[in-house]
N, C-alpha and C. Protein backbone atom coordinates (compact mmCIF):
# COMPACT_ATOMS: atom_id res chain seq x y z
N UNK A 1 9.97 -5.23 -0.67
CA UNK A 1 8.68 -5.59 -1.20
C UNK A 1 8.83 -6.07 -2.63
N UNK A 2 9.70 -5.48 -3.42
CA UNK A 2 9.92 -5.83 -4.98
C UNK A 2 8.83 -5.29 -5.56
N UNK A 3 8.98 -5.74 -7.23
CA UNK A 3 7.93 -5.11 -8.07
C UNK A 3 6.73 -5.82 -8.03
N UNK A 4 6.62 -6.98 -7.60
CA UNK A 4 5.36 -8.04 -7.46
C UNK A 4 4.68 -7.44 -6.06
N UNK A 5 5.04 -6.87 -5.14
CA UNK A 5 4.52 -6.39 -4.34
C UNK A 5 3.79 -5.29 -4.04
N UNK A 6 4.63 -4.65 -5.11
CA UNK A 6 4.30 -3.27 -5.25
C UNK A 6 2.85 -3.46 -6.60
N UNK A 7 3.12 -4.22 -7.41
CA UNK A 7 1.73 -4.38 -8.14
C UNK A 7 0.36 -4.63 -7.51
N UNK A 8 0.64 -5.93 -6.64
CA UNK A 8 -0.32 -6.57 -6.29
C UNK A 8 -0.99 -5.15 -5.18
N UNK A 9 0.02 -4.35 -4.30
CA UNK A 9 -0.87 -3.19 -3.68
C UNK A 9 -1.51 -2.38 -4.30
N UNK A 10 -1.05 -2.39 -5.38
CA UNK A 10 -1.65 -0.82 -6.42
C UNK A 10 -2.88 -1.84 -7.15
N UNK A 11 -2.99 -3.19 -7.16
CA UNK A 11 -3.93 -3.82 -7.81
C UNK A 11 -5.18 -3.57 -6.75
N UNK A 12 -4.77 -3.51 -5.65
CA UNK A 12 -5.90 -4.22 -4.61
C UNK A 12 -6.61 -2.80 -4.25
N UNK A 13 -5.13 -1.67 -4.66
CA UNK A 13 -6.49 -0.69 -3.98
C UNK A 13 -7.31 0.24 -5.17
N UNK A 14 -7.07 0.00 -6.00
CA UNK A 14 -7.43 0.34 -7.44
C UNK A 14 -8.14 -0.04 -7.96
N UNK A 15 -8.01 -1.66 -7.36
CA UNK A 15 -9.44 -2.54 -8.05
C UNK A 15 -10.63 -2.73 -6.97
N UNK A 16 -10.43 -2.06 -5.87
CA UNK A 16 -11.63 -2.52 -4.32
C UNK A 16 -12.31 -1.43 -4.62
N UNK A 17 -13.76 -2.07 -4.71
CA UNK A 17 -15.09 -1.11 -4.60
C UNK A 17 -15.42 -1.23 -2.86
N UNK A 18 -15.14 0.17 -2.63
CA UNK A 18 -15.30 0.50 -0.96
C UNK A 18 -16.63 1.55 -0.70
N UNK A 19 -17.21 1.66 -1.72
CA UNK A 19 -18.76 2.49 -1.73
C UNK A 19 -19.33 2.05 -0.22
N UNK A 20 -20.07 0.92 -0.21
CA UNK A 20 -20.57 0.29 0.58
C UNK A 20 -20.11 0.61 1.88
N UNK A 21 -18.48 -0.04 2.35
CA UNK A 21 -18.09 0.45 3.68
C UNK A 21 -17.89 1.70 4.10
N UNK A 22 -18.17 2.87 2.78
CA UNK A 22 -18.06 4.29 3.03
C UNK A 22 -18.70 4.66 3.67
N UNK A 23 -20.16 4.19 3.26
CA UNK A 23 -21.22 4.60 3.62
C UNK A 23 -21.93 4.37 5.32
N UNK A 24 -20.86 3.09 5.39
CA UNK A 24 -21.30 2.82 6.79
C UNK A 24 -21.11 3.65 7.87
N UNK A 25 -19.88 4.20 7.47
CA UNK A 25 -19.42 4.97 8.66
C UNK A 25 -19.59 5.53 9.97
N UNK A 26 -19.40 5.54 10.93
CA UNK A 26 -20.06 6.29 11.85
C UNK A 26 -19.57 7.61 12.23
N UNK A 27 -18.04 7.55 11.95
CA UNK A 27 -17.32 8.97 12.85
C UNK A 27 -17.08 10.13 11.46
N UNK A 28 -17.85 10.97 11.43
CA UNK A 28 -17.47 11.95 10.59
C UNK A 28 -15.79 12.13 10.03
N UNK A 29 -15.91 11.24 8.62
CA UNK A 29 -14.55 11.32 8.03
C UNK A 29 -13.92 12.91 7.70
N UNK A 30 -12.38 12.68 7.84
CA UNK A 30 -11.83 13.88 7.30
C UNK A 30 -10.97 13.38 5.90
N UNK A 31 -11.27 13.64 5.04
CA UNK A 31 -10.72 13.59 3.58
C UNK A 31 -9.62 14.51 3.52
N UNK A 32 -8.12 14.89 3.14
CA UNK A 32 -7.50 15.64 2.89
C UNK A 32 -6.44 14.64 1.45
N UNK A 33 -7.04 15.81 0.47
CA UNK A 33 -6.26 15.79 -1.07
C UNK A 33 -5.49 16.70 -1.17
N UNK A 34 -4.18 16.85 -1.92
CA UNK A 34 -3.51 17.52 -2.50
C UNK A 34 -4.03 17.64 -4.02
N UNK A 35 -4.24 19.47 -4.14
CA UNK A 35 -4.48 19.13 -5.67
C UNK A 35 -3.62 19.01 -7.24
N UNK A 36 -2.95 18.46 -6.50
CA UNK A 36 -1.29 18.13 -7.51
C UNK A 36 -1.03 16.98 -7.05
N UNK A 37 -1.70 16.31 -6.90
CA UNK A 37 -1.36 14.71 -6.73
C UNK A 37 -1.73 14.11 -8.27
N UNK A 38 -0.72 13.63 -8.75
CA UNK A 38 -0.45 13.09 -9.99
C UNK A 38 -0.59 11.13 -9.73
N UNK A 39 -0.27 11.39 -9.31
CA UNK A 39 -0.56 9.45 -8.49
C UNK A 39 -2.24 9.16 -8.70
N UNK A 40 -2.94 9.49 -8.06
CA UNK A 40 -4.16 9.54 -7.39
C UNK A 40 -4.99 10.65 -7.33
N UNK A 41 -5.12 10.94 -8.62
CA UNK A 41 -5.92 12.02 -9.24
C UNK A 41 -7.29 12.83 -8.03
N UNK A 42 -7.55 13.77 -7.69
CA UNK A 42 -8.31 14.55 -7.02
C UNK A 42 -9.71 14.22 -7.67
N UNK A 43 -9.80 14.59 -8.82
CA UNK A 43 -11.43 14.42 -9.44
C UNK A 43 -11.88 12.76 -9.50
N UNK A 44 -10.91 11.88 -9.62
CA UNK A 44 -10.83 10.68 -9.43
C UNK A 44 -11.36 9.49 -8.48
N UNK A 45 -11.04 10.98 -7.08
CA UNK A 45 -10.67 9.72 -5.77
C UNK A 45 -11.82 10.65 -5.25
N UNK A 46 -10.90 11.78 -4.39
CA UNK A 46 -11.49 12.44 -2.96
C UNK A 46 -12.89 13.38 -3.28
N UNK A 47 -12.88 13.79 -4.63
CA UNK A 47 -13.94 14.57 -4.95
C UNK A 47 -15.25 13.10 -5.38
N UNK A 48 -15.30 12.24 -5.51
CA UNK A 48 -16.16 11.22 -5.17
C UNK A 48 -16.57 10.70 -4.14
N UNK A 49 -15.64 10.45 -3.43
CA UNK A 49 -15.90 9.95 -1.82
C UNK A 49 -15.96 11.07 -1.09
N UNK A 50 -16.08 12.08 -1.41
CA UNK A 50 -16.43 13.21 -0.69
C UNK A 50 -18.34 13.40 -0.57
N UNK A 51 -18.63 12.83 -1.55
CA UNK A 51 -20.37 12.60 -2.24
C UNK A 51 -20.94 11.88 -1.37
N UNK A 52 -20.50 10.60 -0.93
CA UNK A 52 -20.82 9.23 -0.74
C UNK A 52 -20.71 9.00 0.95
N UNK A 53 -20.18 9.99 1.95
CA UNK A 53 -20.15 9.75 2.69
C UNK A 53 -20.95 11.28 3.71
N UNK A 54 -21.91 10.89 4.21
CA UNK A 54 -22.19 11.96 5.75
C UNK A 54 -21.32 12.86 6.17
N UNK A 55 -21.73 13.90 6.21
CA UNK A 55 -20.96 14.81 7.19
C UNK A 55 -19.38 14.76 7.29
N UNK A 56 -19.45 14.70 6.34
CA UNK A 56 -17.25 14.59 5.37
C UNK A 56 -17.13 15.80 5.56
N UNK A 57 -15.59 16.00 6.19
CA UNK A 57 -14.62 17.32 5.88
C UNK A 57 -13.97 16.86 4.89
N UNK A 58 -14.06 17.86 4.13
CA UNK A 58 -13.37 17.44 2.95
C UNK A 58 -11.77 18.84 2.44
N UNK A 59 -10.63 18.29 2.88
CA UNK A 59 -9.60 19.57 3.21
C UNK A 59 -8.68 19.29 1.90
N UNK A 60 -9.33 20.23 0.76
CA UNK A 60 -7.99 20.31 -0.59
C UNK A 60 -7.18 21.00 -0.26
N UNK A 61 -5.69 20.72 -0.48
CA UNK A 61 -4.81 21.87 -0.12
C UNK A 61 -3.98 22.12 -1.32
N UNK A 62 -4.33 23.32 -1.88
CA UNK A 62 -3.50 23.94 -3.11
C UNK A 62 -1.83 23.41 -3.32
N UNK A 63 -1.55 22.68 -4.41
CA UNK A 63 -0.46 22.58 -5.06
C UNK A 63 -0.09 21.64 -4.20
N UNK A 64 -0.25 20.86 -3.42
CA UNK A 64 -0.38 19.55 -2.59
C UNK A 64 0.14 18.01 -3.27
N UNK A 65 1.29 17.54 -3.23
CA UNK A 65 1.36 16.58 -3.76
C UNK A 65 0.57 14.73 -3.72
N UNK A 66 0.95 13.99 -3.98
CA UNK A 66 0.37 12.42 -3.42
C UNK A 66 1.41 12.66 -1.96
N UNK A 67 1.00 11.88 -1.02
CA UNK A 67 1.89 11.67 0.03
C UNK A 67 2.00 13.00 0.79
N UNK A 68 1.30 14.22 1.10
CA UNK A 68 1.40 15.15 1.37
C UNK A 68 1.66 15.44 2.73
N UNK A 69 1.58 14.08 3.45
CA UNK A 69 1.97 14.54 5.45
C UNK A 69 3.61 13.99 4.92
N UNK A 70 4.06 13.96 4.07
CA UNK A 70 5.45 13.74 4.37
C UNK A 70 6.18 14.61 3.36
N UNK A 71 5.16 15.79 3.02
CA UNK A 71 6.00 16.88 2.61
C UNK A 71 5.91 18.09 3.73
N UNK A 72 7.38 18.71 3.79
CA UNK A 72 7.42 19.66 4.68
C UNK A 72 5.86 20.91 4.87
N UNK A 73 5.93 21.34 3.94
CA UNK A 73 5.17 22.07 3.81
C UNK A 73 4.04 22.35 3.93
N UNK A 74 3.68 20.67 4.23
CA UNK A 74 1.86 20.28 3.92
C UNK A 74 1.91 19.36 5.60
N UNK A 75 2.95 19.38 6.45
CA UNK A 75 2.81 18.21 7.09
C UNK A 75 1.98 18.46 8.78
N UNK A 76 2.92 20.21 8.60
CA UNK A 76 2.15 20.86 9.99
C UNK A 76 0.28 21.00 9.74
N UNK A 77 0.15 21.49 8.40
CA UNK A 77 -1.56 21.15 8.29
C UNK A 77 -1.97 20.05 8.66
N UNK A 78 -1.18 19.28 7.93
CA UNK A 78 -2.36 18.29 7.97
C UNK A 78 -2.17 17.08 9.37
N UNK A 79 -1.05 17.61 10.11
CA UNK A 79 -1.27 16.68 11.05
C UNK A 79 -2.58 17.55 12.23
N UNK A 80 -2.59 18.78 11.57
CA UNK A 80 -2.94 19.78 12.63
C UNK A 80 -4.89 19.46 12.58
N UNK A 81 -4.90 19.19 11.02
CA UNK A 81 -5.95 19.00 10.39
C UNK A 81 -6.48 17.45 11.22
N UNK A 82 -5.64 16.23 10.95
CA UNK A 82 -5.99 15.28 11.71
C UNK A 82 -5.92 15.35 13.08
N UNK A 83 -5.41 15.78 14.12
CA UNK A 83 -5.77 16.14 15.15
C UNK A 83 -7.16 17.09 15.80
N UNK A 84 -7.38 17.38 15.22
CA UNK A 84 -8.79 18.52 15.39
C UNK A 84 -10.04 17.70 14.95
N UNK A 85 -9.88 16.67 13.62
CA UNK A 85 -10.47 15.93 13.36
C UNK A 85 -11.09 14.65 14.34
N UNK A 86 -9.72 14.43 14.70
CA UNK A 86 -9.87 13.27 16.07
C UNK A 86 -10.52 13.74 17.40
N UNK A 87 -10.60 14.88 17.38
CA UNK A 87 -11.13 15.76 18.76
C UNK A 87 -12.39 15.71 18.43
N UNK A 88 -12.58 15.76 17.92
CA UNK A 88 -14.50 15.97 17.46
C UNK A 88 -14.96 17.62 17.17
């Protein structure tokens, strides 16, 4: 991808106002933050779009990094978390 690639992704999702399509939603979103995500700050991101959308699960998981289904520790939750989610 290189460094031009890697900008232009971190531009696009950093700079997109997604309020609007939040709101549309139909299937009760599941939100899951780590609250040690240093990337993509918690008070920033998920604790906003947690506001903005209907009937949100909203799943913080203590000491949780950015990228958290691909840490050991966090990966059995949260796939366990998105599966249960997908069930209704």
């Amino acid at each position: 991808m290189g460094i031009k690639g890697a900008h232009d992704r971190i531009k696009a999702f950093s700079g997109t106002d997604l309020t609007e399509d939040l709101k549309k939603m139909r299937h009760p979103p599941l939100i899951i933050h780590g609250d040690d995500d240093r990337i993509v700050p918690l008070a920033a991101s998920a604790n906003e779009t947690s506001k903005l959308v209907k009937d949100v699960t909203f799943e913080v998981y203590p000491g949780a990094p950015h990228g958290l289904s691909t840490v050991p520790e966090c990966a059995g939750r949260s796939n366990a978390d998105l599966l249960e989610s997908a069930r209704g």
